[in-house]
C-alpha atoms as a PDB file:
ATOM      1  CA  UNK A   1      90.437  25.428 123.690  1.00  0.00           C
ATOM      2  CA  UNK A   2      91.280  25.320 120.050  1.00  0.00           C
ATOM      3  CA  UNK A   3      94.188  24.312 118.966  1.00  0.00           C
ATOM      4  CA  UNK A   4      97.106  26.628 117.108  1.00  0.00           C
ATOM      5  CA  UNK A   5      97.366  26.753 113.156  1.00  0.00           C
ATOM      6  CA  UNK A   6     100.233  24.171 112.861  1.00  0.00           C
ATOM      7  CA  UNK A   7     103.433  25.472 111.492  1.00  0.00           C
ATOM      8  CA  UNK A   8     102.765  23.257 109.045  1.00  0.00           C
ATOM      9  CA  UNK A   9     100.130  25.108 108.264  1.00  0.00           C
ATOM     10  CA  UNK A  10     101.568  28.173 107.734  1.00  0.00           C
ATOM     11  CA  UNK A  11     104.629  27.161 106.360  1.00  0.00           C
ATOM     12  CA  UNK A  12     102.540  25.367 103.235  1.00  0.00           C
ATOM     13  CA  UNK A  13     100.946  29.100 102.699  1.00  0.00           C
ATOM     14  CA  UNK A  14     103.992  31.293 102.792  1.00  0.00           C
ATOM     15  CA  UNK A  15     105.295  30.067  99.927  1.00  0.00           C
ATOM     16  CA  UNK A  16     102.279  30.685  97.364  1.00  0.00           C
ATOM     17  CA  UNK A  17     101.783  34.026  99.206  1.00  0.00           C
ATOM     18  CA  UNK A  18     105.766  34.839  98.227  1.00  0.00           C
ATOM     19  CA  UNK A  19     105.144  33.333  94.422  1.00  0.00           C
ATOM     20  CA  UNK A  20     102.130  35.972  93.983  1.00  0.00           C
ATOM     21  CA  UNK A  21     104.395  38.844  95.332  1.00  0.00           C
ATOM     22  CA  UNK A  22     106.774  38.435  93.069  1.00  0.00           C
ATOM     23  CA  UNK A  23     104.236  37.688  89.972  1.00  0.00           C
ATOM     24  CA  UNK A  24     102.599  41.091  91.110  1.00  0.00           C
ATOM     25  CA  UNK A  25     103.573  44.390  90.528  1.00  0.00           C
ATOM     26  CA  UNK A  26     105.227  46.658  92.890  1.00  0.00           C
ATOM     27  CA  UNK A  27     103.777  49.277  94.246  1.00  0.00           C
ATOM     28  CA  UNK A  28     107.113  51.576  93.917  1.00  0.00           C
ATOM     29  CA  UNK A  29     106.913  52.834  89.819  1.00  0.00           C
ATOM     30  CA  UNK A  30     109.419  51.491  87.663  1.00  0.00           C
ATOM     31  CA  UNK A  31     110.793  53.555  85.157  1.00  0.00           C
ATOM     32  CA  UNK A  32     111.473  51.107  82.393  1.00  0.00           C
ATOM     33  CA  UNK A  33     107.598  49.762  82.472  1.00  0.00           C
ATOM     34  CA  UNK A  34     105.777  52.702  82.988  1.00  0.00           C
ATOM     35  CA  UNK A  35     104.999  56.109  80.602  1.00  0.00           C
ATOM     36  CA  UNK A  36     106.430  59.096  80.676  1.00  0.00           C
ATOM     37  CA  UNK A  37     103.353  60.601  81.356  1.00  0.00           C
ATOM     38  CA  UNK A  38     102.597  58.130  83.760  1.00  0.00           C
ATOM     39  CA  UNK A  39     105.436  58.959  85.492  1.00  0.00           C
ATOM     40  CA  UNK A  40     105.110  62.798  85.184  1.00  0.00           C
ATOM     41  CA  UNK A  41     101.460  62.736  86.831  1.00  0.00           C
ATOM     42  CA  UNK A  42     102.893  60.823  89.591  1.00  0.00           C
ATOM     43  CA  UNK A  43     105.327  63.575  90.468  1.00  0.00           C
ATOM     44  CA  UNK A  44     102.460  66.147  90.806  1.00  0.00           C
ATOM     45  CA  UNK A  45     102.408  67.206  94.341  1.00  0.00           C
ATOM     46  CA  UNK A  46      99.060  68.633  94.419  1.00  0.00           C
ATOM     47  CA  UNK A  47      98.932  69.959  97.724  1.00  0.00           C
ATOM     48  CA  UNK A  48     101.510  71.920  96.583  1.00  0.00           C
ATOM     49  CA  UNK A  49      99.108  72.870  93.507  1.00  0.00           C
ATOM     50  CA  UNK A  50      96.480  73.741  96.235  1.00  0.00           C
ATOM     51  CA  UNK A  51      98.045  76.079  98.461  1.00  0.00           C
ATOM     52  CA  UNK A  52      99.326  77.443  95.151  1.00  0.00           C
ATOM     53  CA  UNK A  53      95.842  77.966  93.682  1.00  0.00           C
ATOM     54  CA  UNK A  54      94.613  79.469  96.780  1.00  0.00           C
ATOM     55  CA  UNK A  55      97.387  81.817  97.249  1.00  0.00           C
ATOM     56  CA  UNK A  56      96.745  83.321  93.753  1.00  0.00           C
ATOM     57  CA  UNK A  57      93.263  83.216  94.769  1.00  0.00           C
ATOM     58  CA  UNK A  58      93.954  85.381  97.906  1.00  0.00           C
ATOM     59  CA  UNK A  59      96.091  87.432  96.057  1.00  0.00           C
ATOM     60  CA  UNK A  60      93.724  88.630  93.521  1.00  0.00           C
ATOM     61  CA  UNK A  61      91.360  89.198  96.574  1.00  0.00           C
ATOM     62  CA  UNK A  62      93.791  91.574  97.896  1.00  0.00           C
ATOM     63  CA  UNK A  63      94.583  93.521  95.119  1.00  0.00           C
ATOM     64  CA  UNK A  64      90.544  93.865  94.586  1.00  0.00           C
ATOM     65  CA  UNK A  65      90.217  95.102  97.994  1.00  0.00           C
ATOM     66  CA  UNK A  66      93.303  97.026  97.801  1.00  0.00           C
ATOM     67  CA  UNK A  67      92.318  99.180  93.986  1.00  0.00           C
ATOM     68  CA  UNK A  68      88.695  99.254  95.191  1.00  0.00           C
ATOM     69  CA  UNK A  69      90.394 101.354  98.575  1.00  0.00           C
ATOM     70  CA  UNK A  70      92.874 103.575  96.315  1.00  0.00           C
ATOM     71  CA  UNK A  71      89.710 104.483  94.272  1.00  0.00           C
ATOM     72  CA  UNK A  72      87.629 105.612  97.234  1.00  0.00           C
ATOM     73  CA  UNK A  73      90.098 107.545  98.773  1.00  0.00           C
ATOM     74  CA  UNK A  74      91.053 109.604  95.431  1.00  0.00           C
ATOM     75  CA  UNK A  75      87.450 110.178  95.187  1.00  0.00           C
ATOM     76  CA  UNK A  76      87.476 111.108  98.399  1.00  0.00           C
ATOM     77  CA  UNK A  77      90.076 113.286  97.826  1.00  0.00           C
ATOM     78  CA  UNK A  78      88.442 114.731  94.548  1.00  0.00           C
ATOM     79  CA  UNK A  79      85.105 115.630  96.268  1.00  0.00           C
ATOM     80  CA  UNK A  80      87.141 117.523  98.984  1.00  0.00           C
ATOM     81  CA  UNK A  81      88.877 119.629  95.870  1.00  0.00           C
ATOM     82  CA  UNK A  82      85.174 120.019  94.373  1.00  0.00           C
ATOM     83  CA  UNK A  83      83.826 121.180  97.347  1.00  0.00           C
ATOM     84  CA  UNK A  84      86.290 124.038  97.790  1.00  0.00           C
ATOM     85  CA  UNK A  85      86.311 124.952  94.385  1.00  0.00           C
ATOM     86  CA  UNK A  86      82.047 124.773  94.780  1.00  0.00           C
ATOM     87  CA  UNK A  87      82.792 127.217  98.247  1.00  0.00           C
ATOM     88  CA  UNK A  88      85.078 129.674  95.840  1.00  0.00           C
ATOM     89  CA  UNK A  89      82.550 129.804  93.001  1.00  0.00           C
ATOM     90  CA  UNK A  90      79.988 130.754  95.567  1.00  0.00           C
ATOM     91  CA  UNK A  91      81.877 133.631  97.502  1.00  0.00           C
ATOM     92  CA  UNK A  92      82.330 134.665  93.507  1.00  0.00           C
ATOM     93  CA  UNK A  93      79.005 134.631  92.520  1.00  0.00           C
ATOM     94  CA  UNK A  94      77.789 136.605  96.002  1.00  0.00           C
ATOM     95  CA  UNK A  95      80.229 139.485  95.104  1.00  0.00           C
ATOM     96  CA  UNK A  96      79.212 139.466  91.609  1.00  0.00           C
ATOM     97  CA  UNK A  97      75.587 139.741  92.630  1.00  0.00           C
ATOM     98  CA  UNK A  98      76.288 142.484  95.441  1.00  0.00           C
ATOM     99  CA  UNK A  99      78.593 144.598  92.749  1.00  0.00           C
ATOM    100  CA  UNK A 100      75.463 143.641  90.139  1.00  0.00           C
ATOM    101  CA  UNK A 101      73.211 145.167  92.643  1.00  0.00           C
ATOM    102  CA  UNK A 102      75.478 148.576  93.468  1.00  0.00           C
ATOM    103  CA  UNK A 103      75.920 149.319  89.559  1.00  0.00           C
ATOM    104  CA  UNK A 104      71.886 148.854  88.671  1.00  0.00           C
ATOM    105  CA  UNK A 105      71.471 151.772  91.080  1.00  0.00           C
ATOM    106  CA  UNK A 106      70.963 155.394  89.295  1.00  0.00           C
ATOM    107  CA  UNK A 107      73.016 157.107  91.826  1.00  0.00           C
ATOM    108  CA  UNK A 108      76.060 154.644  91.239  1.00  0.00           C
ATOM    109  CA  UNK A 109      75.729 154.953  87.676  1.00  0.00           C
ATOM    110  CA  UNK A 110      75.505 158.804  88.085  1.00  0.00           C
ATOM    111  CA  UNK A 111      78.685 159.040  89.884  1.00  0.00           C
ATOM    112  CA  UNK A 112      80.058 156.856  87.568  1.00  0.00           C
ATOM    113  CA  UNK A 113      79.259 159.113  84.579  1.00  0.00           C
ATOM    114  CA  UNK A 114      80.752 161.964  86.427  1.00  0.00           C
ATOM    115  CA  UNK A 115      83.980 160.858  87.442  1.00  0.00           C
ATOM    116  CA  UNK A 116      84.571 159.829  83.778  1.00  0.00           C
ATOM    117  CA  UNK A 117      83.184 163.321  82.582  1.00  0.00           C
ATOM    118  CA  UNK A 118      80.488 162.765  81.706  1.00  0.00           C
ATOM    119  CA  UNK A 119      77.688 165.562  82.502  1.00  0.00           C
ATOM    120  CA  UNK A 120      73.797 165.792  81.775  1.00  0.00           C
ATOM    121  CA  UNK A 121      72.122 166.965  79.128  1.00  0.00           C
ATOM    122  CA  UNK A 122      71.555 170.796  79.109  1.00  0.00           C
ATOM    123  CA  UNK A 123      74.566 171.109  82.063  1.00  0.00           C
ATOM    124  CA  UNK A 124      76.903 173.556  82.093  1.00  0.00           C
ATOM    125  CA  UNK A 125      80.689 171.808  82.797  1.00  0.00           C
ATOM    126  CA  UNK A 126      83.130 173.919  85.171  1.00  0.00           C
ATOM    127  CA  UNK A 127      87.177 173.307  85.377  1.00  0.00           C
ATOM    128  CA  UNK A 128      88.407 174.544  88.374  1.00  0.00           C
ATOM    129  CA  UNK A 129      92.146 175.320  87.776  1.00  0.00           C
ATOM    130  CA  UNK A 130      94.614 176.899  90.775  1.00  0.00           C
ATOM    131  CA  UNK A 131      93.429 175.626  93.232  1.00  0.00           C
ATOM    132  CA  UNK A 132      96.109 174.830  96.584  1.00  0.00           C
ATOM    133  CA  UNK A 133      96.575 171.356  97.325  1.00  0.00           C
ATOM    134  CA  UNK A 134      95.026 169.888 100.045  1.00  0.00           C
END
């Protein structure tokens, strides 16, 4: 067996190893030998600046996702409105073709004629006066 370090020993190195703490610098900051802006970057808690960063991050995320959403749905919305306005047009246009189709007729536009007095020419026009109402 070896023997133990003396006390000796260790009591000869404890004194040079106290001598060189107190010739060294501390590793608490001083304020008197240290910057300002030493001082100030030391005070940074950057996790805090992290979880800051990616909360703005996630936040602008969000509000992408969110804008991107409110635009689909009004378009949504807007192409519902189109299509019933596109449905009315086309009920419209039907009629208009169907009443198109009546009038281009030459009995239609006879009667017409007719029941705005209108006669032929060469016709002989009656007026029927007296007569009991129906």
């Amino acid at each position: 067996m070896r023997p133990l370090v003396s006390a000796s020993v260790s009591a000869s190195v404890a004194p040079s190893a106290r001598s060189r703490a107190a010739s060294a610098p501390s590793a608490a900051p001083r304020r008197g030998s240290q910057p300002l802006a030493i001082l100030v970057l030391e005070r940074v808690r950057w996790d805090r600046v992290g979880r800051l960063a990616l909360l703005t991050v996630l936040v602008a995320i969000v509000y992408l996702y969110l804008s991107a959403g409110v635009r689909m749905f009004s378009t949504y919305r807007e192409v519902r409105a189109d299509r019933a306005s596109v449905a009315t047009l086309a009920r419209e246009h039907a009629a208009l073709e169907r009443r198109h189709r009546e009038l281009s007729e030459q009995a239609t536009v006879e009667a017409e004629a007719r029941r705005l007095g209108m006669a032929r020419r060469g016709e002989q026009q009656y007026v029927v006066n007296g007569l009991p109402p129906n």
